[in-house]
C-alpha atoms as a PDB file:
ATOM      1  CA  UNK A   1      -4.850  -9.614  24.730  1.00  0.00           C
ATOM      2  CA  UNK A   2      -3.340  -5.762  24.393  1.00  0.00           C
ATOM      3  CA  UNK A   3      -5.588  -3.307  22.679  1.00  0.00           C
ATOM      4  CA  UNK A   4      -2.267  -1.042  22.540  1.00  0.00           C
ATOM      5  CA  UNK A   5      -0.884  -0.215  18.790  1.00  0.00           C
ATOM      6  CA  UNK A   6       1.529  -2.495  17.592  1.00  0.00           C
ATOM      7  CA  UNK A   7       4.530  -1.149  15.827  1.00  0.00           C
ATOM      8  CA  UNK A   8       6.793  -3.051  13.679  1.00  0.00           C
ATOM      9  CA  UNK A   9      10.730  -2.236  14.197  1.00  0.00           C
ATOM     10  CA  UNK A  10      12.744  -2.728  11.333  1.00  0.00           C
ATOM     11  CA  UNK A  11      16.173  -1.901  12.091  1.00  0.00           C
ATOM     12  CA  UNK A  12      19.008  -3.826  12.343  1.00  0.00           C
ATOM     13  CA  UNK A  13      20.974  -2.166  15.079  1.00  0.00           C
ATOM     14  CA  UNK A  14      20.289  -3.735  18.299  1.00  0.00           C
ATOM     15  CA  UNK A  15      20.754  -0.857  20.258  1.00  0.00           C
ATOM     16  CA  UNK A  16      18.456   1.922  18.225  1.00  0.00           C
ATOM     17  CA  UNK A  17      16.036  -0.838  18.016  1.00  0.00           C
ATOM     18  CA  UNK A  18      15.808  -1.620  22.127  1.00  0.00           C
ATOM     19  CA  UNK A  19      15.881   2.556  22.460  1.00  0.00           C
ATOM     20  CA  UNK A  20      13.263   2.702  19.748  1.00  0.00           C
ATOM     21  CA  UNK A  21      11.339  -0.107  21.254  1.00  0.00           C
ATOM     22  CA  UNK A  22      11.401   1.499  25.037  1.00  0.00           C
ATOM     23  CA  UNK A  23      10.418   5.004  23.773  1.00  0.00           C
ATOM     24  CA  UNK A  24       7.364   3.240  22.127  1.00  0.00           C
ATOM     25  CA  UNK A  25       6.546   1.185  25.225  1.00  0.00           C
ATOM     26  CA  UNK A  26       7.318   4.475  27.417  1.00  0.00           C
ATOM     27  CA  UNK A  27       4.037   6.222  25.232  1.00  0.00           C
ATOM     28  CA  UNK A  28       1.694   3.295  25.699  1.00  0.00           C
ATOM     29  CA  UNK A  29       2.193   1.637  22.254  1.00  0.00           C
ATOM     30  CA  UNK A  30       3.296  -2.289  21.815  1.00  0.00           C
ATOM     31  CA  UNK A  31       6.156  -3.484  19.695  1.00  0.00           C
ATOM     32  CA  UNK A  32       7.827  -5.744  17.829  1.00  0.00           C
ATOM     33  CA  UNK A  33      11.310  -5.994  16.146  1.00  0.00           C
ATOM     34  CA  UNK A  34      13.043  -7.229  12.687  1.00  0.00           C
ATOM     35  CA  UNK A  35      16.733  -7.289  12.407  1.00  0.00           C
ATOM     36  CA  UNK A  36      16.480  -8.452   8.247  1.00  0.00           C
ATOM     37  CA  UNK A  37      14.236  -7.939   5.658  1.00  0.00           C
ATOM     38  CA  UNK A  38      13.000 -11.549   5.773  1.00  0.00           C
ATOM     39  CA  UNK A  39      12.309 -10.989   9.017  1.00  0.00           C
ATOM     40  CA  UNK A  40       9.851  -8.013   8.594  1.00  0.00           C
ATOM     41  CA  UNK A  41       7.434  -9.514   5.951  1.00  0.00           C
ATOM     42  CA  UNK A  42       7.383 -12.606   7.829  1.00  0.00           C
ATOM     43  CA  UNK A  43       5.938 -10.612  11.373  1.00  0.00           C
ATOM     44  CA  UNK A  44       4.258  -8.408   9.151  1.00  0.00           C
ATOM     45  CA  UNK A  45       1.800 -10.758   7.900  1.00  0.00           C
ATOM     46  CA  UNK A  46       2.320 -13.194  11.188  1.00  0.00           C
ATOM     47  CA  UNK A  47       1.564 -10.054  14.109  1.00  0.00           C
ATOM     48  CA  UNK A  48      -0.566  -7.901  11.319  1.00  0.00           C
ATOM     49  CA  UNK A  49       0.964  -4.834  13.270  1.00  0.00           C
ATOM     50  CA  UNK A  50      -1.075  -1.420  13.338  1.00  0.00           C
ATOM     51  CA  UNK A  51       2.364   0.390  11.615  1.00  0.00           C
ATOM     52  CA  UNK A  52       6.189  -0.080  10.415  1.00  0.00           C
ATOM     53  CA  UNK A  53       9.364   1.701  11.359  1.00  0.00           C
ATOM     54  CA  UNK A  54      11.326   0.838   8.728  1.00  0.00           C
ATOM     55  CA  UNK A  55      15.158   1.230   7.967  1.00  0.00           C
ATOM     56  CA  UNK A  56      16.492   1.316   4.636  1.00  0.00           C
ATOM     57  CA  UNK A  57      19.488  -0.396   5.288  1.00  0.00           C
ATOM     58  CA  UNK A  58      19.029  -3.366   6.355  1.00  0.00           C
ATOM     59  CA  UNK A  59      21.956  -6.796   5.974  1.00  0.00           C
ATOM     60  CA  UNK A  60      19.902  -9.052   3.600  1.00  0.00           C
ATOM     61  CA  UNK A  61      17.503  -6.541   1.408  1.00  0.00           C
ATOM     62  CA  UNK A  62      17.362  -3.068   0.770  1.00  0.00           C
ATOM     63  CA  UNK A  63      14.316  -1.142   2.607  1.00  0.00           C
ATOM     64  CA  UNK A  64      12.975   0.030  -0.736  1.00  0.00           C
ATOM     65  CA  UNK A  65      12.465  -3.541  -1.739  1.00  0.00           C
ATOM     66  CA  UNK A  66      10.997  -4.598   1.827  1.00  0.00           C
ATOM     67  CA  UNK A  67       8.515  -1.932   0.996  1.00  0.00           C
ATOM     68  CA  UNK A  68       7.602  -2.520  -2.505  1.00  0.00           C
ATOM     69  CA  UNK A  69       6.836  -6.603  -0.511  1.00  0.00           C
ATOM     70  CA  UNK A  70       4.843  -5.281   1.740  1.00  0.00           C
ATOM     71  CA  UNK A  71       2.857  -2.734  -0.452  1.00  0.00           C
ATOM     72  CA  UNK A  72       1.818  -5.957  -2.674  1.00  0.00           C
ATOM     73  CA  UNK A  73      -0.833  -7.051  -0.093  1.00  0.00           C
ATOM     74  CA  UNK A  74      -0.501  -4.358   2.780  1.00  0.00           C
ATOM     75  CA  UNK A  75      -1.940  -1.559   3.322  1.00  0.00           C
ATOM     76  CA  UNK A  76      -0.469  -0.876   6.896  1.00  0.00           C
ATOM     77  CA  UNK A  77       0.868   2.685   7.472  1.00  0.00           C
ATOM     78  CA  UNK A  78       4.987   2.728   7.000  1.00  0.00           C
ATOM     79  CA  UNK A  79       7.455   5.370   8.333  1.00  0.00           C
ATOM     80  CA  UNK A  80      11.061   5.481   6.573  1.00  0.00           C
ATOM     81  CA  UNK A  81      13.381   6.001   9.606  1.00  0.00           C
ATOM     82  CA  UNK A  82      16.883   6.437   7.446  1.00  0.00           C
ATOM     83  CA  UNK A  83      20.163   7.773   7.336  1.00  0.00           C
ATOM     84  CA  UNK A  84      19.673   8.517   4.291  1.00  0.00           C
ATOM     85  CA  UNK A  85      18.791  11.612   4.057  1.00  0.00           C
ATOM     86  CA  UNK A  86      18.490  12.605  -0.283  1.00  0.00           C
ATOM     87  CA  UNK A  87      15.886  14.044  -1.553  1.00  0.00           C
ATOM     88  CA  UNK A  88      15.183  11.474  -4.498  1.00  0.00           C
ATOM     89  CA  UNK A  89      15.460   8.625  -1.682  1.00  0.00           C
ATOM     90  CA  UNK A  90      12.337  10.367   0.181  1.00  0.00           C
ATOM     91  CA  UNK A  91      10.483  10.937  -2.899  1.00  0.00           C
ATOM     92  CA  UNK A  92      10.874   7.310  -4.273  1.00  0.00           C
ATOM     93  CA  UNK A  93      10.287   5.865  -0.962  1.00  0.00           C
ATOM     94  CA  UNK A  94       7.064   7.766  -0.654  1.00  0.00           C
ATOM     95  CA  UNK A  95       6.361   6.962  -4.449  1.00  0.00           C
ATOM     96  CA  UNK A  96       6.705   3.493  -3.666  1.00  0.00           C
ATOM     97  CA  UNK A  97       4.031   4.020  -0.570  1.00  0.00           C
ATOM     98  CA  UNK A  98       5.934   4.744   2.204  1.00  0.00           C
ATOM     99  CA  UNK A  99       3.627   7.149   4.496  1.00  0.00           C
ATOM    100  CA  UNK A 100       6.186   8.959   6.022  1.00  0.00           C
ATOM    101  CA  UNK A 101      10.099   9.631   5.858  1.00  0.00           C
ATOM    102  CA  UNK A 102      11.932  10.999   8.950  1.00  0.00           C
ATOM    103  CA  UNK A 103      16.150  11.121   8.932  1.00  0.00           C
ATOM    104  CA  UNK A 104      18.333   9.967  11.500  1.00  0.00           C
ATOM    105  CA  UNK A 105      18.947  11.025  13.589  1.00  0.00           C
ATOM    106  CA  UNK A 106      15.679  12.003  14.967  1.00  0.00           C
ATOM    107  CA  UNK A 107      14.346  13.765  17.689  1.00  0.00           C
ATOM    108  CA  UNK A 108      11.922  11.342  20.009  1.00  0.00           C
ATOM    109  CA  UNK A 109       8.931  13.891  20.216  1.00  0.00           C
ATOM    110  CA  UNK A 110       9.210  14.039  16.360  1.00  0.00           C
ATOM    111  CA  UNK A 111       9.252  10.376  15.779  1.00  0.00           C
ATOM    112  CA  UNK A 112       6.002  10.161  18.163  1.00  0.00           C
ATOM    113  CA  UNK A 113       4.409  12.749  16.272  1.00  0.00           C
ATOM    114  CA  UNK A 114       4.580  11.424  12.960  1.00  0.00           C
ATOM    115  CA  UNK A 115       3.269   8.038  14.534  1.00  0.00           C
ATOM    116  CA  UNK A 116       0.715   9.189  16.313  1.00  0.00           C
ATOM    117  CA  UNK A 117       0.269  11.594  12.584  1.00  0.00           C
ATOM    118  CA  UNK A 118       0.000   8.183  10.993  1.00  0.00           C
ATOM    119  CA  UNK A 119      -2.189   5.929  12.938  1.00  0.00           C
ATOM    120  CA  UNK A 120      -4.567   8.922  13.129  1.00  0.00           C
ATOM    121  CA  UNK A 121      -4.567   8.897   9.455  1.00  0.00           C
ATOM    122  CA  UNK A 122      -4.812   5.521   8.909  1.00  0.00           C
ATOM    123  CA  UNK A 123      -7.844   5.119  11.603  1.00  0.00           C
ATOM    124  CA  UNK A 124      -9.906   7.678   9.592  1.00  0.00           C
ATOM    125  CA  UNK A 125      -9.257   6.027   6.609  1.00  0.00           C
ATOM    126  CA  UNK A 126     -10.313   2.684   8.215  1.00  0.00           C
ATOM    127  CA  UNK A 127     -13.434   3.996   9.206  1.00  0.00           C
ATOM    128  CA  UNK A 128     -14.465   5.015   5.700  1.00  0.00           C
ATOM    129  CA  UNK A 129     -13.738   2.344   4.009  1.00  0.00           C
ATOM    130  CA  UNK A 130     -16.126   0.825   7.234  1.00  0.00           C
ATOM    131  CA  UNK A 131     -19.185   2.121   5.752  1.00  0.00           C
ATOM    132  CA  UNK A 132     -18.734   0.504   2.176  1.00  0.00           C
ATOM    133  CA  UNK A 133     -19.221  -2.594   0.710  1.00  0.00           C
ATOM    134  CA  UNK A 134     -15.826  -5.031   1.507  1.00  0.00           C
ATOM    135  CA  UNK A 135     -16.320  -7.514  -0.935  1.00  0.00           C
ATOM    136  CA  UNK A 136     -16.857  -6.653  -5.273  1.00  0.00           C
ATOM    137  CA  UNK A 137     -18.290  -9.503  -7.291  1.00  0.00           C
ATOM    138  CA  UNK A 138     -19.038  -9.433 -10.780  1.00  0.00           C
ATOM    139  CA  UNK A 139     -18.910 -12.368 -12.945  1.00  0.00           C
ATOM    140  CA  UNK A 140     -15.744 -14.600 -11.860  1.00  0.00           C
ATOM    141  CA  UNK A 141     -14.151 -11.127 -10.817  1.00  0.00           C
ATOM    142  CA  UNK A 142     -13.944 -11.489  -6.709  1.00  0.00           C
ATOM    143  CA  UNK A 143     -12.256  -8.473  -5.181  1.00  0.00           C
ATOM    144  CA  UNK A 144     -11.726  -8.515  -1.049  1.00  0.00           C
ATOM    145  CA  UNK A 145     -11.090  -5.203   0.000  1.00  0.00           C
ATOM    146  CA  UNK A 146     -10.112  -5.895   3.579  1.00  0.00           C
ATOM    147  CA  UNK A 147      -7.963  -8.785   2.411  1.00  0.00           C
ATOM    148  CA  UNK A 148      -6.931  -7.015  -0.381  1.00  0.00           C
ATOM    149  CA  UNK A 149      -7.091 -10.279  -2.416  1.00  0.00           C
ATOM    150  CA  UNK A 150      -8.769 -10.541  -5.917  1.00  0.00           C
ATOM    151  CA  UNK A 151      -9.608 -13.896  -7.672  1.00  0.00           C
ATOM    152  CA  UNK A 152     -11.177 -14.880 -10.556  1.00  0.00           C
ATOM    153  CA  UNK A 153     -12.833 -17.863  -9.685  1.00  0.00           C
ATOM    154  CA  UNK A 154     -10.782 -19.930  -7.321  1.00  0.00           C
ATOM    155  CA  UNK A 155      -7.522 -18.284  -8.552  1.00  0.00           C
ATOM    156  CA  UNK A 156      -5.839 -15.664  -7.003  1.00  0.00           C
ATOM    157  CA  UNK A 157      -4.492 -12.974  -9.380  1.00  0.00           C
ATOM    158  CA  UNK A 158      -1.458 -10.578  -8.265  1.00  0.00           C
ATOM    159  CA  UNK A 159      -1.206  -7.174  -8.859  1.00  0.00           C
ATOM    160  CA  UNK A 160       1.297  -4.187  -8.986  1.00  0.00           C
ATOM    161  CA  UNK A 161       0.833  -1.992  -6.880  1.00  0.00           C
ATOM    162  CA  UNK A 162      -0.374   0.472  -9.258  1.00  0.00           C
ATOM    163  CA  UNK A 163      -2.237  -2.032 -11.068  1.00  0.00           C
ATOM    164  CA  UNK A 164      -3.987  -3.022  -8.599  1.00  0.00           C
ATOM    165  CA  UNK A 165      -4.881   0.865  -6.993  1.00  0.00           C
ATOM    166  CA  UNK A 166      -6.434   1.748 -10.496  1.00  0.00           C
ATOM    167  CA  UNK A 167      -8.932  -2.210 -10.172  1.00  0.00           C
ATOM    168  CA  UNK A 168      -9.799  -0.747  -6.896  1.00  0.00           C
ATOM    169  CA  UNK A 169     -10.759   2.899  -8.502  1.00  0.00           C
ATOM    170  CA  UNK A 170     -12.699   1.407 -11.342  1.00  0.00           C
ATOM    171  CA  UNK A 171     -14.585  -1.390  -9.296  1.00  0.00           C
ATOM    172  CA  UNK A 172     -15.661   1.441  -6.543  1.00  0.00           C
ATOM    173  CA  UNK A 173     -17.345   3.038  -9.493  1.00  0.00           C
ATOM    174  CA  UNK A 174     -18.322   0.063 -11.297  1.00  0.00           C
ATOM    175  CA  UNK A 175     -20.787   1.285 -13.789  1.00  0.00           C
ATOM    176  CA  UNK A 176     -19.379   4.378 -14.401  1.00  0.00           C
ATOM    177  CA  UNK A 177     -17.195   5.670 -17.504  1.00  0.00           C
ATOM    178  CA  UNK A 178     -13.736   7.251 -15.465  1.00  0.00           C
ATOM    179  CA  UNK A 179     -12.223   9.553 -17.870  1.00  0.00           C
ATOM    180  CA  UNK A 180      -8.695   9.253 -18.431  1.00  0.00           C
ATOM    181  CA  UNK A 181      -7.798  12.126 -16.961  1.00  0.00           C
ATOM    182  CA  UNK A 182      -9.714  11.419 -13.808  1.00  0.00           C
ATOM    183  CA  UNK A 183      -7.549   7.971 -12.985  1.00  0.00           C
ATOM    184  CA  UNK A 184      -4.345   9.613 -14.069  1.00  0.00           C
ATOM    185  CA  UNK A 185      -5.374  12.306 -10.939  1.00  0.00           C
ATOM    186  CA  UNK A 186      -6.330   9.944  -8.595  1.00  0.00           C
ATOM    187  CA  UNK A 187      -3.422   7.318  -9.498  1.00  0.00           C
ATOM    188  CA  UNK A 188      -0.263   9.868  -9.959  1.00  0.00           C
ATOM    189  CA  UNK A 189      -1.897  12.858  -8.256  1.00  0.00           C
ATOM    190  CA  UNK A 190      -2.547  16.616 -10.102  1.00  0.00           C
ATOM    191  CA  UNK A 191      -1.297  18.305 -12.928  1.00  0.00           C
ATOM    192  CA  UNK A 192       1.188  14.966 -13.716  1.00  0.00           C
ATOM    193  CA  UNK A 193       0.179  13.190 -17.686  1.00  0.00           C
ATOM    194  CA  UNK A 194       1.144   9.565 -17.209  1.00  0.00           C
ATOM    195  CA  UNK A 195      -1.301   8.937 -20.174  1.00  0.00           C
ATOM    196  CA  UNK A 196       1.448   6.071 -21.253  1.00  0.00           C
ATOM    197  CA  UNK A 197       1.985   4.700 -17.649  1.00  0.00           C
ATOM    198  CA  UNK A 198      -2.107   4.295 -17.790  1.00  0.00           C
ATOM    199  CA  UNK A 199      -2.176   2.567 -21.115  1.00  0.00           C
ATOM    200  CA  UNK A 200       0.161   0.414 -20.441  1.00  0.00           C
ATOM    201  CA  UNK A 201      -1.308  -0.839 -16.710  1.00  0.00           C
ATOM    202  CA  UNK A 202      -4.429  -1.439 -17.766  1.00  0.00           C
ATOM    203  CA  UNK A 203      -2.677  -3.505 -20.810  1.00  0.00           C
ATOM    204  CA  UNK A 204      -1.406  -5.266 -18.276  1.00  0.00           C
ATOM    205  CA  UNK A 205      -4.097  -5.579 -15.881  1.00  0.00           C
ATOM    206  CA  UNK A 206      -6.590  -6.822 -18.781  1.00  0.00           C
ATOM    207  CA  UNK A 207      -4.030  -9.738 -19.680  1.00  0.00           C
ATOM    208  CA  UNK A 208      -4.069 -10.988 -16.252  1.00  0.00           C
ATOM    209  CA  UNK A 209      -7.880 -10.897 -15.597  1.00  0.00           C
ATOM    210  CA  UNK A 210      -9.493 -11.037 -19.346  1.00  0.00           C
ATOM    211  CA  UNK A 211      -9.491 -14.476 -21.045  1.00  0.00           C
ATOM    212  CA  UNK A 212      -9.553 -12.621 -24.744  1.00  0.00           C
ATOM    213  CA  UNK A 213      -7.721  -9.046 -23.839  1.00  0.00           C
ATOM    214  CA  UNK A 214      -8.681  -7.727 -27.259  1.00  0.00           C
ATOM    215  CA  UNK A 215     -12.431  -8.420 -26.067  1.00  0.00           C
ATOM    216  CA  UNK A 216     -12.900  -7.760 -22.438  1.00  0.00           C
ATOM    217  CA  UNK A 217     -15.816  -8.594 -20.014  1.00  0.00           C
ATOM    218  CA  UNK A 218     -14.732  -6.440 -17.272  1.00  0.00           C
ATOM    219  CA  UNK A 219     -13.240  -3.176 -17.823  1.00  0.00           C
ATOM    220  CA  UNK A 220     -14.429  -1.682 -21.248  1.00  0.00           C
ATOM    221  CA  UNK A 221     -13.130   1.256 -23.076  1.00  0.00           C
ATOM    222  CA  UNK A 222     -14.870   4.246 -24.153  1.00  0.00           C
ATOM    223  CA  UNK A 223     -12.931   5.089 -26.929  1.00  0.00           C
ATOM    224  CA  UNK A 224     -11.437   8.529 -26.485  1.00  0.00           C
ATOM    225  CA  UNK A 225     -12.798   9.364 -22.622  1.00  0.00           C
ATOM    226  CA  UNK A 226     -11.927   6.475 -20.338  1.00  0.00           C
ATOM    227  CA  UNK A 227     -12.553   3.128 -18.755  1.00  0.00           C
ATOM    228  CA  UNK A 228     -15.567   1.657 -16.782  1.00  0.00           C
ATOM    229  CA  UNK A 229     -15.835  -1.637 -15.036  1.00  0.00           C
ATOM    230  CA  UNK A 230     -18.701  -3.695 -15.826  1.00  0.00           C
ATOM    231  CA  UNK A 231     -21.779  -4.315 -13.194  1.00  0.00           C
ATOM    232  CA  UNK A 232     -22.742  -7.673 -14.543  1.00  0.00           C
ATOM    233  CA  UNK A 233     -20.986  -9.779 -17.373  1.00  0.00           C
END
């Protein structure tokens, strides 16, 4: 077995993918490669690869919607390598999670660089989340933080994206009132009032893990401050 980085190819060009996947096996990483969308969430979940090149345009799906897939349950660090080169197709792609945009077409010390920029970043992140707890339990509430699963009970329940970044934020500081203001920072970033967008996630998020939404167990309300996840129900 290879301790090299693996590196998911998604481009359906034969030839920038073999040139792609030389350069990479040139600087001592290990890759794979995915001509259709399909294709990439399927060796994305079967080769659990360290990172993704990913092309937007790819035959059977759009790249946008390949990410939006993988976000649902993966965490792995993505790079947009597009032709596309608007700004409002970088920002939604890195909205949507993508780590990284670079246009074709690109320079090979560049694309190395913001690889080597995003496995570094992802490693340290890795490592933090390494010194807490993986696993949140409270009542029927199980949340797996490697696995990036949550249950209640034996039932898995699926998230948004966003829905399920603002669980994560109020289980890490279960116990603790979050004001609104606070999630709104650490969800959408600084100086951005998504005060609506918040309302109407954790609306959402209650009906999928509350039994009575209009009475909650896990994630009360403090009236006019915030939210706070529950310790024991």
């Amino acid at each position: 077995m290879t301790d090299k980085p693996l590196i998911l190819i998604v481009e359906d060009d034969q030839t920038i993918s073999k040139f792609v996947s030389t350069m990479l096996s040139s600087n001592g990483y290990d890759s794979v490669c995915a001509g259709t969308g399909k294709e990439a969430l399927s060796l994305a979940a079967s080769h659990v690869p360290d990172l993704v090149l990913l092309d937007l345009g790819l035959p059977d799906a759009d790249g946008i919607e390949v990410l939006q897939a993988l976000r649902q349950w993966s965490a792995t660090p993505v790079i947009v390598v597009s032709a596309r080169g608007r700004e409002r197709d970088k920002v939604e792609a890195l909205d949507l999670g993508a780590d990284d945009y670079i246009t074709k077409p690109f320079g090979n010390s560049e694309l190395m660089a913001r690889i080597r920029t995003a496995l570094r970043h992802s490693f340290v992140k890795s490592e933090m989340d390494r010194t807490r707890s993986a696993l949140f339990a409270v009542g029927e509430l199980n949340i797996d933080y490697e696995k990036r699963t949550v249950k209640l009970g034996s039932e898995v329940v699926h998230f948004t994206p966003t829905e399920y970044k603002i669980l994560i934020l109020l289980s890490r500081h279960a116990g603790k009132v979050l004001t609104h203001d606070f999630i709104m920072r650490e969800i959408w970033g600084p100086n951005i009032n998504e005060n609506q967008a918040l309302r109407a996630n954790m609306a959402n998020i209650r009906r999928k893990l509350e039994k009575n939404p209009a009475q909650p167990r896990y994630i009360l309300t403090e009236v006019g401050v915030g939210y706070r996840m529950v310790e024991e129900v």
